[in-house]
Protein backbone atom coordinates (compact mmCIF):
# COMPACT_ATOMS: atom_id res chain seq x y z
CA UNK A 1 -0.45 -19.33 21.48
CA UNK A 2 -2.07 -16.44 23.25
CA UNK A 3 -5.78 -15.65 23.77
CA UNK A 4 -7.94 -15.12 20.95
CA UNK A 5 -5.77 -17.91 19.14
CA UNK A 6 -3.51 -15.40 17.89
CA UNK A 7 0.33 -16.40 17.71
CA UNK A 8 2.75 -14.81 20.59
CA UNK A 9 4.75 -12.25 18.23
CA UNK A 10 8.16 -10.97 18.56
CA UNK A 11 9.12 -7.94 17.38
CA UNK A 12 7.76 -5.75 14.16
CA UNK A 13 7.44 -8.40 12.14
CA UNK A 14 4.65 -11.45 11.88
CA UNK A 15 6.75 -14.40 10.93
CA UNK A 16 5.22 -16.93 8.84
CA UNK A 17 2.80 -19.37 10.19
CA UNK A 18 1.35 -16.10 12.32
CA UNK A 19 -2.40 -16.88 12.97
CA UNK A 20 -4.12 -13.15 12.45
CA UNK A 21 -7.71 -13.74 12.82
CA UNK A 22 -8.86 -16.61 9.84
CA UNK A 23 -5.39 -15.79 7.93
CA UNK A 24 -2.21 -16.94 8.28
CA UNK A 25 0.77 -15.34 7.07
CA UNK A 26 2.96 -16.93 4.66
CA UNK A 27 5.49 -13.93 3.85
CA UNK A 28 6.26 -10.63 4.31
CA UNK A 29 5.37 -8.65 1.06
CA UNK A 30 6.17 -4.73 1.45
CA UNK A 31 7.45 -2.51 4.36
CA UNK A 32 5.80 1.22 4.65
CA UNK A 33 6.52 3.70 6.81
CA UNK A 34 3.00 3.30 9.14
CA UNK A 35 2.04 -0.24 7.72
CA UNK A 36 3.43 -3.57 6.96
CA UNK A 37 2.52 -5.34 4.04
CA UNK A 38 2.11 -9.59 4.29
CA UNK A 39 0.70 -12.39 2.29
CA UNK A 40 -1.33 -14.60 3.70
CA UNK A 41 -4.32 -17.05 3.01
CA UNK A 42 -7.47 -17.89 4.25
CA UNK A 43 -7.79 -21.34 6.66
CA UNK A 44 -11.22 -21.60 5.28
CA UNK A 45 -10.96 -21.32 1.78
CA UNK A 46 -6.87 -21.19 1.07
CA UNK A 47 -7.44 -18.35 -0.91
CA UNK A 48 -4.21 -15.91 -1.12
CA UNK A 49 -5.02 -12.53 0.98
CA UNK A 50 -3.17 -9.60 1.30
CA UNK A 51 -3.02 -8.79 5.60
CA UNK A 52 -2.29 -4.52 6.22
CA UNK A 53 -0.80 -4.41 10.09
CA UNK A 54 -0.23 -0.90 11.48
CA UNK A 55 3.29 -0.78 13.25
CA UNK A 56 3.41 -0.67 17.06
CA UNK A 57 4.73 2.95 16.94
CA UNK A 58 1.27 4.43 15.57
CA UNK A 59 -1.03 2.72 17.55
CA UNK A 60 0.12 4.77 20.77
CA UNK A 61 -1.36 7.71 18.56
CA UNK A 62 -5.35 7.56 18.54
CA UNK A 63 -5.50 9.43 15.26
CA UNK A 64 -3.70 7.03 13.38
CA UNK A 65 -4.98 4.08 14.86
CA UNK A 66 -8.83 5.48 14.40
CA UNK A 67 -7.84 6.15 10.60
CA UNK A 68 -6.43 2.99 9.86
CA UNK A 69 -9.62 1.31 11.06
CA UNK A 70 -11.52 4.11 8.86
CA UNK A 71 -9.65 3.11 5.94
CA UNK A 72 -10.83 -0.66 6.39
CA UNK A 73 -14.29 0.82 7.25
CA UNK A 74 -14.55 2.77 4.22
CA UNK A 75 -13.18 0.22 1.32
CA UNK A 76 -15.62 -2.06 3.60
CA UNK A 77 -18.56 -0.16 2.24
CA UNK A 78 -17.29 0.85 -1.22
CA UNK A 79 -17.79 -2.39 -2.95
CA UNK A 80 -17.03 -2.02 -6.21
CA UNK A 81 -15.36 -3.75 -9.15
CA UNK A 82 -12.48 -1.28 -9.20
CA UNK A 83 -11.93 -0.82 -5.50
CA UNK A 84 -9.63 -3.49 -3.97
CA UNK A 85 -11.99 -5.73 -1.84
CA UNK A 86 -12.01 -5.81 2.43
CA UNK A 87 -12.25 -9.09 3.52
CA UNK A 88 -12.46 -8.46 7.32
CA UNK A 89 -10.12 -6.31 9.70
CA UNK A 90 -9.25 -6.57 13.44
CA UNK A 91 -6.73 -6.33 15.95
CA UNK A 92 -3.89 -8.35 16.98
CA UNK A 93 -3.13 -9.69 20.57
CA UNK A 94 -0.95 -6.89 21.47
CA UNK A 95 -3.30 -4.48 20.19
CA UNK A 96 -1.76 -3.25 16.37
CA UNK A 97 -5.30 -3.34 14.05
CA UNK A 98 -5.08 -4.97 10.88
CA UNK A 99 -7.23 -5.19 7.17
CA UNK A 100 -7.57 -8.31 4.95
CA UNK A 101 -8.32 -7.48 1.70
CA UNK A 102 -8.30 -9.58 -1.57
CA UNK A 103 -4.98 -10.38 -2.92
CA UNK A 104 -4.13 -8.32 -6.05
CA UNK A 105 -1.69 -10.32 -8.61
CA UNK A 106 -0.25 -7.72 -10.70
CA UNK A 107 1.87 -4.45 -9.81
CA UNK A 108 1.02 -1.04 -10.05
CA UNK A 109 1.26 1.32 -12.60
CA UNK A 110 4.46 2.78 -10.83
CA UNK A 111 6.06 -0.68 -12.14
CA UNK A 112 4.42 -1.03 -15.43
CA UNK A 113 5.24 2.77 -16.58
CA UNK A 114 9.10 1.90 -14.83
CA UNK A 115 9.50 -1.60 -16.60
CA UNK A 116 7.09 -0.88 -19.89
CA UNK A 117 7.53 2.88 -20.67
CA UNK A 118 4.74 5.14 -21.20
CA UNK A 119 1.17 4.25 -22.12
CA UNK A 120 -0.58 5.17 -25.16
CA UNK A 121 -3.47 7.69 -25.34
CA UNK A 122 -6.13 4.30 -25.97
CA UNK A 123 -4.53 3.06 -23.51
CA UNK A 124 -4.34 5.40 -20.76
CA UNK A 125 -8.04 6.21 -21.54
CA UNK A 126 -8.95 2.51 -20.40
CA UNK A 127 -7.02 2.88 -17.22
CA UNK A 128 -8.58 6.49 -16.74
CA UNK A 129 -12.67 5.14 -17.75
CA UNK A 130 -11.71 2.25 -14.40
CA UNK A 131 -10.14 4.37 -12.26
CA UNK A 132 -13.01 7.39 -12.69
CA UNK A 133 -15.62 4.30 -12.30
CA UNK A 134 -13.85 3.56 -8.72
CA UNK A 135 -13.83 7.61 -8.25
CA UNK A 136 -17.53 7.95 -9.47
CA UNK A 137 -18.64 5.72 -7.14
CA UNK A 138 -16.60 6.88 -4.02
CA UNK A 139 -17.82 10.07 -4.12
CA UNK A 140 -21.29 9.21 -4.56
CA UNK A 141 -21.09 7.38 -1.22
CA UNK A 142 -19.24 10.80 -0.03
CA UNK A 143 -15.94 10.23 0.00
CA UNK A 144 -12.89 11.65 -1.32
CA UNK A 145 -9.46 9.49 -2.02
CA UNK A 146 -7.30 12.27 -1.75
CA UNK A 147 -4.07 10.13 -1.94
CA UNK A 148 -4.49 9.28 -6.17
CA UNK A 149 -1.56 8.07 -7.68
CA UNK A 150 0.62 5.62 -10.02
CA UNK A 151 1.12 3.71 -6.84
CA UNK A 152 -2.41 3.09 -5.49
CA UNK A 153 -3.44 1.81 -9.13
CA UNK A 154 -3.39 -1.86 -9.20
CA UNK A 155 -2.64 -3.06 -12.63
CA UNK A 156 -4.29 -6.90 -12.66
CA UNK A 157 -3.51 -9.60 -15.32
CA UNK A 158 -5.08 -11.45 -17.71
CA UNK A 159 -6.90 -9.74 -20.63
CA UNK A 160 -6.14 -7.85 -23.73
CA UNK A 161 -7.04 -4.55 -22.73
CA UNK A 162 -5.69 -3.02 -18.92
CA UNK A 163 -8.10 -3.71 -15.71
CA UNK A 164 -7.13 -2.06 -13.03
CA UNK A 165 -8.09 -1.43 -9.01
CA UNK A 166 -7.41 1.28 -7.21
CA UNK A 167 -6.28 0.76 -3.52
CA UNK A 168 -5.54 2.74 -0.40
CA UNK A 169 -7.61 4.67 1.33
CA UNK A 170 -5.71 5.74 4.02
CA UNK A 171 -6.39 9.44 3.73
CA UNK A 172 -9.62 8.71 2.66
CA UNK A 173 -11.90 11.70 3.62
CA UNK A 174 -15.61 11.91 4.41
CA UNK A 175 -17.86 14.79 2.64
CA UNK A 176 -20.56 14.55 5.44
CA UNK A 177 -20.70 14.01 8.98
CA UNK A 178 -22.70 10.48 7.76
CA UNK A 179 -20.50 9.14 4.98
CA UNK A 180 -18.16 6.48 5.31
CA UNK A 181 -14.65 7.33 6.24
CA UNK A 182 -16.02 10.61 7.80
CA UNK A 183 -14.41 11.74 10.86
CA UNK A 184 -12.87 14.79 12.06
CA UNK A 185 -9.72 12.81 12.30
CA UNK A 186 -7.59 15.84 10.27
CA UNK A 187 -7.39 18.83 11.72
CA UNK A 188 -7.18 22.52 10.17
CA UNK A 189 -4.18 23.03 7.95
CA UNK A 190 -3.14 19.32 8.37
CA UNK A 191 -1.63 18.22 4.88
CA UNK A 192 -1.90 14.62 3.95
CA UNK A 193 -1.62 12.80 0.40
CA UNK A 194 1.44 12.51 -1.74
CA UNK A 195 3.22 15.97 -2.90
CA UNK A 196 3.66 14.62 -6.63
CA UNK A 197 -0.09 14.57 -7.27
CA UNK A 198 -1.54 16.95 -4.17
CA UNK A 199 -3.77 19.49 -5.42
CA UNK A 200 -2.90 23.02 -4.44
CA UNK A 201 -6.01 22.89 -1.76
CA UNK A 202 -5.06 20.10 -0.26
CA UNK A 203 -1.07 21.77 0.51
CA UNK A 204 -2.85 24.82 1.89
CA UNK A 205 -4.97 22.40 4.37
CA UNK A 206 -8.62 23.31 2.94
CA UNK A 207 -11.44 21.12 3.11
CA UNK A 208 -11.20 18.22 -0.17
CA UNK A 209 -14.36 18.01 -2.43
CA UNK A 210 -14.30 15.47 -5.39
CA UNK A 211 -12.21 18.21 -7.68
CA UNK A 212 -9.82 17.23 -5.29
CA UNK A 213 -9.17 13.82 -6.68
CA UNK A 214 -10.14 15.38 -10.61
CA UNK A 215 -6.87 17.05 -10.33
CA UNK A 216 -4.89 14.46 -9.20
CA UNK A 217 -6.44 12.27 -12.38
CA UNK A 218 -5.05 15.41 -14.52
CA UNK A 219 -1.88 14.53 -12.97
CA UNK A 220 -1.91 10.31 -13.11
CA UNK A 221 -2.79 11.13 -17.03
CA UNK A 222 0.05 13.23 -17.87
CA UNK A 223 2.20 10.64 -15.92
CA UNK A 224 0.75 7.35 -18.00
CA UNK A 225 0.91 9.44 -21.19
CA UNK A 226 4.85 10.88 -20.42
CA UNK A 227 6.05 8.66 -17.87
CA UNK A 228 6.49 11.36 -15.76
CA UNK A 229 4.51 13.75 -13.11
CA UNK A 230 4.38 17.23 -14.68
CA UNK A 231 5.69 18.67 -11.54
CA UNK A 232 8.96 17.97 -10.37
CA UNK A 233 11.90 19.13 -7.66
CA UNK A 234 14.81 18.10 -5.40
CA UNK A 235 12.35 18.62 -2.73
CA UNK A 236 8.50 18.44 -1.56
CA UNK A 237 8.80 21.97 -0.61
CA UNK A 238 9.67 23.17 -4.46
CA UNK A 239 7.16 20.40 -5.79
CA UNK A 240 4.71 22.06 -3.74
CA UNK A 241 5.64 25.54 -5.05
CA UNK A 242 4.98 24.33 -8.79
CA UNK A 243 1.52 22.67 -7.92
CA UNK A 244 0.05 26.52 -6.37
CA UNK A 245 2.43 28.65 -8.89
CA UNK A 246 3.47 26.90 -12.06
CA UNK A 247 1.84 26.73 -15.45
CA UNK A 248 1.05 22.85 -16.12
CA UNK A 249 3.44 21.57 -19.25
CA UNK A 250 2.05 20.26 -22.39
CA UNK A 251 1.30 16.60 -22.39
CA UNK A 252 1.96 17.00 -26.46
CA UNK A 253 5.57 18.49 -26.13
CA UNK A 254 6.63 15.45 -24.17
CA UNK A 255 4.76 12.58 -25.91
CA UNK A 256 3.45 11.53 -29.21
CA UNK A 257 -0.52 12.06 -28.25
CA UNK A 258 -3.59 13.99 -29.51
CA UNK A 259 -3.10 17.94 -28.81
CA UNK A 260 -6.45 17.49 -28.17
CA UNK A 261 -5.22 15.58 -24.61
CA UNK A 262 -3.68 19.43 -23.66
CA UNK A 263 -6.72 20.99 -22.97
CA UNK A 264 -7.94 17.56 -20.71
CA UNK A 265 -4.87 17.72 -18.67
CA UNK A 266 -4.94 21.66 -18.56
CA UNK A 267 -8.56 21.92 -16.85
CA UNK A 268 -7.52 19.11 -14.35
CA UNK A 269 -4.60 21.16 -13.25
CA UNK A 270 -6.35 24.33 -12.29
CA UNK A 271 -4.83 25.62 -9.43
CA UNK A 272 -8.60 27.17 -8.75
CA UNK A 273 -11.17 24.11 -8.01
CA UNK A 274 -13.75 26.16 -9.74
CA UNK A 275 -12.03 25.84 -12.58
CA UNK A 276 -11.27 22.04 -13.16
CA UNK A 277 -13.94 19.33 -13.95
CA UNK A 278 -17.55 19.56 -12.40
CA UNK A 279 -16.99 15.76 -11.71
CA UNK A 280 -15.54 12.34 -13.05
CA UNK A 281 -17.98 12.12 -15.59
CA UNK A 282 -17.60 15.40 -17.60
CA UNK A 283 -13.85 15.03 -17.63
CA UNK A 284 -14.42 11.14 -19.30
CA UNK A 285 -16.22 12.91 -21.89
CA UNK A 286 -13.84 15.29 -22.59
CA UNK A 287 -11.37 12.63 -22.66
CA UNK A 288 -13.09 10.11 -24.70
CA UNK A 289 -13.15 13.04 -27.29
CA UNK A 290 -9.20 14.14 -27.35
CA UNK A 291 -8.48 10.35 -27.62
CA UNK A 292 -11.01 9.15 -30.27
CA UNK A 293 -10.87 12.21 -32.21
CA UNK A 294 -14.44 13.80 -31.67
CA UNK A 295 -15.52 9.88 -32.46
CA UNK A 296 -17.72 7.85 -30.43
CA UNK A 297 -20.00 8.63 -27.42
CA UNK A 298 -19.33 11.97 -26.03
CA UNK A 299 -21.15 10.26 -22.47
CA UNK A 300 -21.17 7.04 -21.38
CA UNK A 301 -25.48 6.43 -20.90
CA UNK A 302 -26.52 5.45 -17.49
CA UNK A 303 -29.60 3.40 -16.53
CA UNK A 304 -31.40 2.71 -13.55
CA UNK A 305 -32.73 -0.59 -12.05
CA UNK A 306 -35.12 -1.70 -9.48
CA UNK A 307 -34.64 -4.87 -7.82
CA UNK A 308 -37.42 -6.63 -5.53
CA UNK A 309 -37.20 -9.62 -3.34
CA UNK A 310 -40.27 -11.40 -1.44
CA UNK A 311 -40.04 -13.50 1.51
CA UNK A 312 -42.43 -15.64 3.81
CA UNK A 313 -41.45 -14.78 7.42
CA UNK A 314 -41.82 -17.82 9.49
CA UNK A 315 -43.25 -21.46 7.92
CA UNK A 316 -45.44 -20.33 5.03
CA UNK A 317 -49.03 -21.19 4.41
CA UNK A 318 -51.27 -21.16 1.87
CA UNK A 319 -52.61 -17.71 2.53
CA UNK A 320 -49.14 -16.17 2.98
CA UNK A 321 -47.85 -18.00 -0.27
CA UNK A 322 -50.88 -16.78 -2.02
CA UNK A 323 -50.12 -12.96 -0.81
CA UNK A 324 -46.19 -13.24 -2.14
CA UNK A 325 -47.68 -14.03 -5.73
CA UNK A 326 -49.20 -10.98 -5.68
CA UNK A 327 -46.94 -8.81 -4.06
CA UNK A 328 -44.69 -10.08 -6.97
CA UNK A 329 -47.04 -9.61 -9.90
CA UNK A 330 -47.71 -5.83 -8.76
CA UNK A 331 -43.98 -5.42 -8.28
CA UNK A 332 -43.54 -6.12 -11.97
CA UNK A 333 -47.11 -4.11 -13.00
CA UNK A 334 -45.58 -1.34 -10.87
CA UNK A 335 -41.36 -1.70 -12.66
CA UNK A 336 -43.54 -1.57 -15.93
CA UNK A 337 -45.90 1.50 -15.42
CA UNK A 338 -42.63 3.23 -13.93
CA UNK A 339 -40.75 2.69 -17.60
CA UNK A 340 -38.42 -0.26 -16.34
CA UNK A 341 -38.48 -3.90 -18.72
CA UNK A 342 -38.61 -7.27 -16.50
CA UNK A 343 -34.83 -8.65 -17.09
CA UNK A 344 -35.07 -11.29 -14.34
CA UNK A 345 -38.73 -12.38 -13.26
CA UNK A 346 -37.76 -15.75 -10.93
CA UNK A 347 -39.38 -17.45 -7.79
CA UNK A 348 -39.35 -14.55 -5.03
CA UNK A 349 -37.31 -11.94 -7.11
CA UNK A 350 -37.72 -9.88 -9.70
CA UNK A 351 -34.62 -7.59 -11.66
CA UNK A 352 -36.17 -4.17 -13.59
CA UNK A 353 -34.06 -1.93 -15.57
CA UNK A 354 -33.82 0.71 -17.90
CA UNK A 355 -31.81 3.71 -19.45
CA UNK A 356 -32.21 7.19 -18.13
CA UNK A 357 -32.56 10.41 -20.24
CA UNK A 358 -29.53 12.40 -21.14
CA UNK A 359 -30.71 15.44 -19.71
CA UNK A 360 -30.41 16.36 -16.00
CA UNK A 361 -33.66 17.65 -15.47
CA UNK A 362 -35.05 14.04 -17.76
CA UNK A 363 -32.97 11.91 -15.69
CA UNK A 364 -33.78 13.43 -12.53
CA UNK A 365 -37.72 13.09 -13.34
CA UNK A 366 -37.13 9.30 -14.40
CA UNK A 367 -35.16 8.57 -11.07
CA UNK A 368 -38.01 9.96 -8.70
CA UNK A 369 -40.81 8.02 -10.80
CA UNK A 370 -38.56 4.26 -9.73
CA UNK A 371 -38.39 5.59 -6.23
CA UNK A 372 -41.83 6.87 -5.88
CA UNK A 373 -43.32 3.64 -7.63
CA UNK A 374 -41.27 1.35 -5.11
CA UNK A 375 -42.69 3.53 -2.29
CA UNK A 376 -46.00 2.52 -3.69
CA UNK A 377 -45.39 -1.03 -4.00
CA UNK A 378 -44.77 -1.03 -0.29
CA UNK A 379 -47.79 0.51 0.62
CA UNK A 380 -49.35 -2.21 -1.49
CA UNK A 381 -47.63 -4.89 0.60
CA UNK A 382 -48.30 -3.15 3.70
CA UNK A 383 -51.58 -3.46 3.47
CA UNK A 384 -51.96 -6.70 1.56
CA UNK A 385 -50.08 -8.38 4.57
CA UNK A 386 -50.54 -6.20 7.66
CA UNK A 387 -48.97 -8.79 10.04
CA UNK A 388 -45.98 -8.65 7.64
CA UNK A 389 -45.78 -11.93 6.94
CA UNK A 390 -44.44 -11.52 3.53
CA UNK A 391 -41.84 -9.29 3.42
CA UNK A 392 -40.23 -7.12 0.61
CA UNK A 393 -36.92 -5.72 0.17
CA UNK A 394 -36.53 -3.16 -2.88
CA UNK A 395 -33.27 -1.64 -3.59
CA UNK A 396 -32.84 1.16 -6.66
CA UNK A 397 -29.11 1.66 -8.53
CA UNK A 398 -28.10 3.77 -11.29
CA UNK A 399 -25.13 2.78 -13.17
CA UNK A 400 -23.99 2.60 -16.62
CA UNK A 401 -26.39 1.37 -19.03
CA UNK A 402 -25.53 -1.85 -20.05
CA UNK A 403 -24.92 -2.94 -23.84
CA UNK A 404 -28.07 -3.69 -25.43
CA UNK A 405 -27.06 -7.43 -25.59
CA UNK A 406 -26.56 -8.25 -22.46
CA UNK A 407 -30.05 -6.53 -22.14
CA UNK A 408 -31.27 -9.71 -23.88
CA UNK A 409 -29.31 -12.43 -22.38
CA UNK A 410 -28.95 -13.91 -19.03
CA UNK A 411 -27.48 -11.92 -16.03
CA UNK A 412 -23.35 -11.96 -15.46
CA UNK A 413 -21.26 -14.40 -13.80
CA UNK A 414 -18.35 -11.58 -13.70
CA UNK A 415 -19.03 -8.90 -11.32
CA UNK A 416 -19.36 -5.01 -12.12
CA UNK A 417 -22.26 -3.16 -13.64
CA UNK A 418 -25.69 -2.99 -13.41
CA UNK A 419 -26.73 -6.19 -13.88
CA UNK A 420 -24.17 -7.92 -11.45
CA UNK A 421 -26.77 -7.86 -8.37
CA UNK A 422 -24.02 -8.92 -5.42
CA UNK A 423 -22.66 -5.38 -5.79
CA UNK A 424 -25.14 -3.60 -5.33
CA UNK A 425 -28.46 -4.74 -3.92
CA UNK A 426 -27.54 -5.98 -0.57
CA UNK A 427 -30.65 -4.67 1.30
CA UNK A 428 -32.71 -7.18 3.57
CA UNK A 429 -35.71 -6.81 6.17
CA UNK A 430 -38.78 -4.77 4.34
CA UNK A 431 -38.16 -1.72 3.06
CA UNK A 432 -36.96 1.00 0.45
CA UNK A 433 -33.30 1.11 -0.21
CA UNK A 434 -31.34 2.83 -2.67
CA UNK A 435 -27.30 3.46 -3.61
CA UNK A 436 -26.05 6.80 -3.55
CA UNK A 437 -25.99 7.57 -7.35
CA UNK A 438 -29.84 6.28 -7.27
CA UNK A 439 -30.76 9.26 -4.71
CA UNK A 440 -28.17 11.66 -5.70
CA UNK A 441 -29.83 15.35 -6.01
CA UNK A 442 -33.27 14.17 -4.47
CA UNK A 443 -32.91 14.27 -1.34
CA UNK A 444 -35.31 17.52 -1.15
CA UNK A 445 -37.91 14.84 -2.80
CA UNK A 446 -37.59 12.65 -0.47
CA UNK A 447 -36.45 11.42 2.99
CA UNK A 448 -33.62 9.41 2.48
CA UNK A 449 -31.63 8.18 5.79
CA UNK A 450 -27.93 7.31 5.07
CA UNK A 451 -25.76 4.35 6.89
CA UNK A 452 -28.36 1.64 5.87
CA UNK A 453 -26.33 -1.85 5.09
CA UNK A 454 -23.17 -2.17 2.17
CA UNK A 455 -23.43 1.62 2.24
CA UNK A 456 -27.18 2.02 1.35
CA UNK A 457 -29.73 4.54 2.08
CA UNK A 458 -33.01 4.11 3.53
CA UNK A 459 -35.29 5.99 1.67
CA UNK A 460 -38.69 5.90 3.61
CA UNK A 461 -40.97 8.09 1.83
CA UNK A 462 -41.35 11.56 -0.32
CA UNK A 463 -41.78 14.84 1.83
């Protein structure tokens, strides 16, 4: 054994039994060109994990060894129910950085569309409402995937209807100098991401926004739906060519879909940005339309929730115990006068919610009333306890409304959504928090300071 209780390793490979932080390797699962791919399990729990190394090649090169750790940084911080989870990440003895992440049983859509054939429209339209879920909330924290593709879709067992995860960030890409996975780790005119589903901004090295990853949906959609990329060549070089020059192909001259599905696939393909999708959402709702037929919602609602948790620092008293009852009972007056209904009221913790108005300007107005009433409630407590001894965390999320009935009964055990707390409101200490689709568009409302813990902002008053 060497220092750090890490096993002595010879050559590329970690042979089973390899100690790698709290995992231990039982078998070598996939080799990639930078990475290595192993299955392991935790010595705490036994619970299968799947263990990234780099290769000793890159990690003589600072820019790949600084983005692998970005890519365990950023899935680190975008927890979500359809992004694979990080368990921890590190670095071997002889210095080659690592990720553990949950272990994924299934295979990827590559497989399924190679063993199974072609998806139908339903069904690709499940796959697409996960994977633009995993999208939405990536680029609310402000980052783009870049790298979208049948591979890096995790197809997961168990179920009637298709659950997927999407995986790899490892061209992940920052929108500000404060998101996660930021950097300036690419320089002008570099080109990374796959050539099958690279839009034509990313081959001529411009900067990625979201539409970046909207076009590369266009392209996983045509692919479920035909089984097949619309752009193909003997070479990267000619694929490229298609993806500035070429006319897209008709997803309804090579499968039996809605024509409808055309006109989806069409605007994702724009070789113009400007053109495509404003973002994940409007090209769901166009989707949802071409599949269904013009039936059903046209947008899936959202809703927004305030959650509030009250502490006694130190041993409590009577007098301190006395002040958390009431910070608690005006942090549920406050959730009501603000338009949210009580959906957990328990000892030290209280769960508001409520949907949000179609409209921008509607939703927009109902978002800064939750934020401004929470920034009240803290003044309340401020002053009620001076010395701080009771202290409040609030953290505000906006996600998709949930069904009306689970409204009514008890919170999940399952995680994803609104209601499923441990994804979302992770904020401790006293203070404001909110998630990045909670703030989104007010920042000139209010001063909001990213970075704050699982990816949350601080928000610390209105200007």
């Amino acid at each position: 054994m060497v220092p750090g209780g890490e096993e002595s390793l010879y050559g590329e490979e970690l042979s089973p039994g390899a100690l790698v932080g709290g995992w231990v390797v039982e078998q070598l699962h996939y080799q990639g060109p930078v990475s290595i791919l192993y299955r392991a399990r935790e010595l705490r729990t036994g619970a299968p994990t799947a263990l990234k190394v780099m290769r000793s090649l890159f990690t003589e090169t600072s820019t790949a060894l600084r983005r692998f750790r970005r890519e365990a940084d950023t899935l680190q911080r975008l927890r979500h129910p359809h992004i694979v989870e990080v368990l921890g990440y590190g670095e071997l003895a002889d210095g080659r950085p690592f990720i553990a992440m949950e272990w994924l049983e299934g295979k990827d859509l590559a497989a399924e569309l190679a063993t199974k054939g072609p998806l139908s429209a339903s069904e690709a339209l499940e796959v697409l409402e996960q994977v633009g879920a995993a999208l939405r909330a990536a680029h609310e924290a402000g980052v783009v995937h870049r790298d979208l593709k049948v591979q890096n879709v995790m197809r997961l067992p168990g179920g009637p209807e298709p659950r997927v995860k999407l995986v790899d960030f490892g061209v992940a890409k920052g929108l500000s100098p404060e998101a996660p996975g930021a950097s300036t780790l690419t320089q002008t005119g570099a080109v990374l991401g796959t050539p099958l589903s690279m839009a034509p901004e990313q081959i001529r090295g411009e900067v990625p926004d979201p539409r970046t990853d909207l076009y590369a949906m266009g392209v996983l959609l045509f692919q479920l739906l035909t089984g097949q990329p619309p752009f193909q060549g003997a070479t990267s070089h000619e694929v490229e060519e298609q993806h500035l020059h070429a006319p897209p192909p008709r997803v309804s001259e090579r499968a039996p879909v809605p024509a409808a599905l055309d006109g989806v696939v069409h605007r994702c393909l724009q070789k113009r940005r400007e053109e495509r999708y404003a973002d994940v959402d409007e090209l769901l709702e166009d989707l949802r339309r071409a599949v269904r037929g013009g039936q059903g919602p046209a947008r899936v609602g959202r809703a927004v929730a305030l959650y509030a948790e009250a502490h006694v620092d130190g041993e409590p008293d009577a007098t301190s115990l006395e002040q958390l009852d009431l910070v608690l009972e005006r942090a549920g007056a406050v959730a009501r006068v603000a338009g949210l209904e009580l959906k957990v009221d328990g000892a030290g913790c209280l769960l508001a919610a409520a949907p949000l108005p179609e409209d921008v300007a509607g939703e927009h107005s109902a978002r800064a009333r939750v934020l401004t009433a929470a920034l009240d409630l803290l003044e309340y407590a401020g002053a009620l306890t001076p010395l701080r001894r009771v202290r409040l965390s609030l953290t505000v999320h906006v996600d998709a409304a949930p069904a009306p009935r689970e409204l009514a009964g008890p919170t999940p055990s399952e995680p994803g959504g609104l209601l499923w707390l441990p994804g979302w409101a992770a904020h401790s200490g006293h203070g404001l928090a909110a998630t990045g689709a909670a703030v989104h568009g007010l920042e000139a409302d209010f001063r909001v300071e990213p970075g704050g813990a699982a990816g949350l902002a601080r928000v610390t008053g209105r200007r």
